[in-house]
N, C-alpha and C. Protein backbone atom coordinates (compact mmCIF):
# COMPACT_ATOMS: atom_id res chain seq x y z
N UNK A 1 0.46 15.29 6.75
CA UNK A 1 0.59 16.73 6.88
C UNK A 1 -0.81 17.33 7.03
N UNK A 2 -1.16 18.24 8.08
CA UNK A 2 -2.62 18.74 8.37
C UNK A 2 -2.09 20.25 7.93
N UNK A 3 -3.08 21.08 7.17
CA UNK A 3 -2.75 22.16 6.86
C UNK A 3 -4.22 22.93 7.32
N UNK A 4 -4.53 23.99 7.95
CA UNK A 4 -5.52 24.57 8.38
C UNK A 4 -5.75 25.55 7.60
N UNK A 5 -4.99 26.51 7.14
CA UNK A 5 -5.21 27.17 6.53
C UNK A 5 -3.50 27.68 5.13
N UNK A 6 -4.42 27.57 3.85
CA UNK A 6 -2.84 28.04 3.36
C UNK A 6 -3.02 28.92 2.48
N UNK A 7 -1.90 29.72 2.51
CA UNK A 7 -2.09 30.83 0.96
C UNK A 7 -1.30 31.20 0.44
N UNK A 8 -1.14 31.27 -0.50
CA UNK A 8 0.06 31.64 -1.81
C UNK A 8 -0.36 32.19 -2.70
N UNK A 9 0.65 33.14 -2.72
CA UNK A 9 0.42 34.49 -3.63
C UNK A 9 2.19 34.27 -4.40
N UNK A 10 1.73 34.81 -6.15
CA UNK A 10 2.93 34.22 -6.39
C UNK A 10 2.76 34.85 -7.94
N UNK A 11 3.98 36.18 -8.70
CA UNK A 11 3.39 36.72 -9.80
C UNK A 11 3.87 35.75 -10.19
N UNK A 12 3.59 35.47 -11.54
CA UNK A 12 3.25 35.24 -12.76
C UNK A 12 3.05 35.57 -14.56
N UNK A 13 4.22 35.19 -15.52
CA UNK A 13 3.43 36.03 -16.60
C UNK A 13 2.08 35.42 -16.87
N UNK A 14 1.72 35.45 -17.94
CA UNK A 14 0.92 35.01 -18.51
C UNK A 14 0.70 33.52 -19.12
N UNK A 15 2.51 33.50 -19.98
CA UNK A 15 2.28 31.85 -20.22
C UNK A 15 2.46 31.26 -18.61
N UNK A 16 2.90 31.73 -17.87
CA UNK A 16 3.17 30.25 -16.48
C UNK A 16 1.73 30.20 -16.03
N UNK A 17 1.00 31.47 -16.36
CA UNK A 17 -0.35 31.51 -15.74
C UNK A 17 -1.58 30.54 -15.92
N UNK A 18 -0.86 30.43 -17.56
CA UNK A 18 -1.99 29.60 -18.24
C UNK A 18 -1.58 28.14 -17.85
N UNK A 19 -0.10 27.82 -18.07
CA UNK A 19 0.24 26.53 -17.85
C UNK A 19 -0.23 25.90 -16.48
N UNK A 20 -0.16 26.92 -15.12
CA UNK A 20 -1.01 26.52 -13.94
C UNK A 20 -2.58 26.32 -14.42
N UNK A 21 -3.20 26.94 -15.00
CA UNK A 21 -4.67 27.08 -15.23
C UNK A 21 -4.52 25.67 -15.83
N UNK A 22 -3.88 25.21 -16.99
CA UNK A 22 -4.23 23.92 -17.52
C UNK A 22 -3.82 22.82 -16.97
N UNK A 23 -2.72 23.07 -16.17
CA UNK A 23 -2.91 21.90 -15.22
C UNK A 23 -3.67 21.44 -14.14
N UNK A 24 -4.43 22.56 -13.75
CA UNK A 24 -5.59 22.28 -12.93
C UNK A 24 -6.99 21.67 -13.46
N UNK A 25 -7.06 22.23 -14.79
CA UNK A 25 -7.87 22.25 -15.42
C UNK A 25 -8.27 20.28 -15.94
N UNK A 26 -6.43 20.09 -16.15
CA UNK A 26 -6.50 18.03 -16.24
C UNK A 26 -7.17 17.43 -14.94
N UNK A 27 -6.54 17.93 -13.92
CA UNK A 27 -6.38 17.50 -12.60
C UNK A 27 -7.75 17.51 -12.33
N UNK A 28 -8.61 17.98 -12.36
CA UNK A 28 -10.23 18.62 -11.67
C UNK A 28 -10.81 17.60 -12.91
N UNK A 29 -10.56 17.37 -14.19
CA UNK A 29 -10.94 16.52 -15.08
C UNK A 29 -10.93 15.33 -14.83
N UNK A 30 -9.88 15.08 -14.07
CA UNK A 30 -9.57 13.63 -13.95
C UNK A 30 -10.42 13.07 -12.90
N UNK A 31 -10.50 14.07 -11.82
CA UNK A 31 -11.56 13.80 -10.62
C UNK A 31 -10.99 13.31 -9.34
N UNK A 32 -9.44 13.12 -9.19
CA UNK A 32 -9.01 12.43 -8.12
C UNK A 32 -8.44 13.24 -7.25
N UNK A 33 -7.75 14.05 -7.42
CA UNK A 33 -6.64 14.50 -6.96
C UNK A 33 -5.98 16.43 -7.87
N UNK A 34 -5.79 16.61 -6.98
CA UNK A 34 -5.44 18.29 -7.40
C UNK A 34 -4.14 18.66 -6.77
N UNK A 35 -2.53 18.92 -7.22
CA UNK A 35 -1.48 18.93 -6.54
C UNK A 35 -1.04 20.58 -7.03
N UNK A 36 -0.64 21.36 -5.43
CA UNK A 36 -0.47 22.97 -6.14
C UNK A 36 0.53 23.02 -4.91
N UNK A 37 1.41 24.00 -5.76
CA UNK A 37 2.80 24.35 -5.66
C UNK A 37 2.97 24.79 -3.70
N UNK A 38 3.73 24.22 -3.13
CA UNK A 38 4.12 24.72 -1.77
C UNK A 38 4.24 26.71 -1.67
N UNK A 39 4.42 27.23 -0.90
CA UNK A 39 4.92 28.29 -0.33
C UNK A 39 6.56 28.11 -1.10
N UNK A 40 6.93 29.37 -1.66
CA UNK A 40 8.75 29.10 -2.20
C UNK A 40 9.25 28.86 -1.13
N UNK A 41 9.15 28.79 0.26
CA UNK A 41 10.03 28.55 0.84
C UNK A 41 10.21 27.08 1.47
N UNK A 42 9.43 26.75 1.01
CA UNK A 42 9.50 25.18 1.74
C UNK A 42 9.02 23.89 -0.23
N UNK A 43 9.54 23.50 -0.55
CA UNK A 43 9.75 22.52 -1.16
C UNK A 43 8.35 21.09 -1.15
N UNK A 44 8.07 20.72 -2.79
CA UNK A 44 6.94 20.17 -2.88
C UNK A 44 6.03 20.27 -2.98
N UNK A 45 5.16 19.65 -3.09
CA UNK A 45 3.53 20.00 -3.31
C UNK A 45 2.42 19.68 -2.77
N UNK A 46 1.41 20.34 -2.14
CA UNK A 46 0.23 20.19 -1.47
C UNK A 46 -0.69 19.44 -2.61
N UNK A 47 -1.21 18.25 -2.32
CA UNK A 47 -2.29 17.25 -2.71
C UNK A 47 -3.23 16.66 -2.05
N UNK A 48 -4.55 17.73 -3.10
CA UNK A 48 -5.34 17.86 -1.98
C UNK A 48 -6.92 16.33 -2.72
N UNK A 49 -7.20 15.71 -2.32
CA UNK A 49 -8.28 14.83 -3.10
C UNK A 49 -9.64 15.73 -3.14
N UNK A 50 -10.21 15.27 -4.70
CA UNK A 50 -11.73 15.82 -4.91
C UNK A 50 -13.08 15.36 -4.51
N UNK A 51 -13.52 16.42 -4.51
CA UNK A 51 -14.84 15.79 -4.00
C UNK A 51 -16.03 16.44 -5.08
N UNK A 52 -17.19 16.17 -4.96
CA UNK A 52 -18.33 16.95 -5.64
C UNK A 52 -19.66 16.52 -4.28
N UNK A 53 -20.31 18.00 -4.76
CA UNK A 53 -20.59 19.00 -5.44
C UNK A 53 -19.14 19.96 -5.60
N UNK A 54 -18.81 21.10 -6.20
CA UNK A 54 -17.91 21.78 -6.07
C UNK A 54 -18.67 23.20 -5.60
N UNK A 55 -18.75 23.83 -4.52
CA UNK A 55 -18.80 25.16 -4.38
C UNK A 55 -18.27 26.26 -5.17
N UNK A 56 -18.48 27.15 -5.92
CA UNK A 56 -17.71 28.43 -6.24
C UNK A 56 -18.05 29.52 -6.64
N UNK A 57 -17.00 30.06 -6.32
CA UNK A 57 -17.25 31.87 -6.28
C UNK A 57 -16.32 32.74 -6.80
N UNK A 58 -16.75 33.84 -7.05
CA UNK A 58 -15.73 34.48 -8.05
C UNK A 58 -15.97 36.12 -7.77
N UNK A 59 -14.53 36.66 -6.88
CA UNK A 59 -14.73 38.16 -6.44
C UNK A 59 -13.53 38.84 -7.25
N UNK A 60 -13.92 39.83 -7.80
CA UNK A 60 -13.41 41.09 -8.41
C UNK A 60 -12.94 42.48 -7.97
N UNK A 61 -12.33 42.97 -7.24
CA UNK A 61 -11.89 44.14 -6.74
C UNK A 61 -11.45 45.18 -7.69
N UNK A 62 -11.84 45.83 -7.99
CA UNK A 62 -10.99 47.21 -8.71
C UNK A 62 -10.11 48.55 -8.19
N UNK A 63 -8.95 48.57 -8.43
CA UNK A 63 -8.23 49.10 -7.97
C UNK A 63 -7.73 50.53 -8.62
N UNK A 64 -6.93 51.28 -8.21
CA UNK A 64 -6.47 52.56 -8.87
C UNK A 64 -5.65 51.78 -10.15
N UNK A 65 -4.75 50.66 -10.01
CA UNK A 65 -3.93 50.47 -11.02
C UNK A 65 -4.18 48.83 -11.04
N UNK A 66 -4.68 47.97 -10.09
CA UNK A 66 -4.68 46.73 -10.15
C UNK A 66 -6.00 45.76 -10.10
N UNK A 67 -6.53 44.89 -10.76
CA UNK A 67 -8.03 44.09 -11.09
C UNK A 67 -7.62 42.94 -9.94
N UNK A 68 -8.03 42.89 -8.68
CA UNK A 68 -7.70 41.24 -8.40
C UNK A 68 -8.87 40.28 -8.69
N UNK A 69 -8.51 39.56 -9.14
CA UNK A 69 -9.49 38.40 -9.28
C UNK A 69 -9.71 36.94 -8.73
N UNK A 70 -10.14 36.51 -7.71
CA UNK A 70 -10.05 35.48 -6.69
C UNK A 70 -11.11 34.51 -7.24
N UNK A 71 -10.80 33.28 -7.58
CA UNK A 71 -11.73 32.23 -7.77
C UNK A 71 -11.59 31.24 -6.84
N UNK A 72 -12.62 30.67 -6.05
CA UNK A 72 -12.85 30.05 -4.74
C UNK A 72 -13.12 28.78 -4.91
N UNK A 73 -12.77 27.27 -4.72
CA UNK A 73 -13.39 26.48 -5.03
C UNK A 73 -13.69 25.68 -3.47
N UNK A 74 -14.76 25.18 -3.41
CA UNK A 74 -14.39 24.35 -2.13
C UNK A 74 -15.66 22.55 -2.34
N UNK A 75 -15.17 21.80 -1.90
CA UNK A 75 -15.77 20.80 -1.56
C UNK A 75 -15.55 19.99 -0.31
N UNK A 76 -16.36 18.83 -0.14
CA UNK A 76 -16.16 18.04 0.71
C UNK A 76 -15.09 16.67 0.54
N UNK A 77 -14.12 16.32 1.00
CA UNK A 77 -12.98 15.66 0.73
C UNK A 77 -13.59 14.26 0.05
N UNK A 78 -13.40 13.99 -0.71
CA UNK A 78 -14.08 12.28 -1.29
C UNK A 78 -13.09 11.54 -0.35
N UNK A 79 -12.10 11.51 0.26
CA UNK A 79 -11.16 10.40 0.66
C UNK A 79 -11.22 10.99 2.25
N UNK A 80 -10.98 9.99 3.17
CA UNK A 80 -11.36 10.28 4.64
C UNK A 80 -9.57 10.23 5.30
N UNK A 81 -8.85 10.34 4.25
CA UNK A 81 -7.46 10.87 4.79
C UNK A 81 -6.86 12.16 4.82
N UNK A 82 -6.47 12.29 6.27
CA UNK A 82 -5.91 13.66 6.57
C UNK A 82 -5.20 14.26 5.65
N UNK A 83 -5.08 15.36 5.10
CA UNK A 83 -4.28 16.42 4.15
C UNK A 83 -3.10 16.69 5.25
């Protein structure tokens, strides 16, 4: 599967918020591999392999009623197989 570009937007309370945060949080620990939830409309999970250095960035918008907060990560693929 080649994916060029993907994005998912998806509310959330708070506990599902955290439970995504800590499962990323193993996953990026472990160093191999990072698996995040498809688009709802299509079934499964995007797994993407790690690499280092890790790039990142962190933008803040303030709104009349809403804070978005975007954290960016990017690297270079450690594994030379297509996503």
């Amino acid at each position: 599967m080649k994916i060029d570009d993907y994005e998912f937007e998806e509310e959330k309370t708070l506990s599902s918020l955290a439970e995504l945060l800590e499962k990323l949080v193993i996953q990026i620990r472990e160093g191999e591999n990072i698996e995040l939830p498809m688009p709802s409309l299509k079934e499964g999970v995007i797994t993407l392999p790690l690499g280092e250095p890790v790039e990142t960035g962190i933008e803040v918008n303030l709104r009349k009623r809403f804070v978005h907060l975007r954290i960016s990560l990017s690297w270079i693929m450690s594994q030379a197989e297509e996503v």
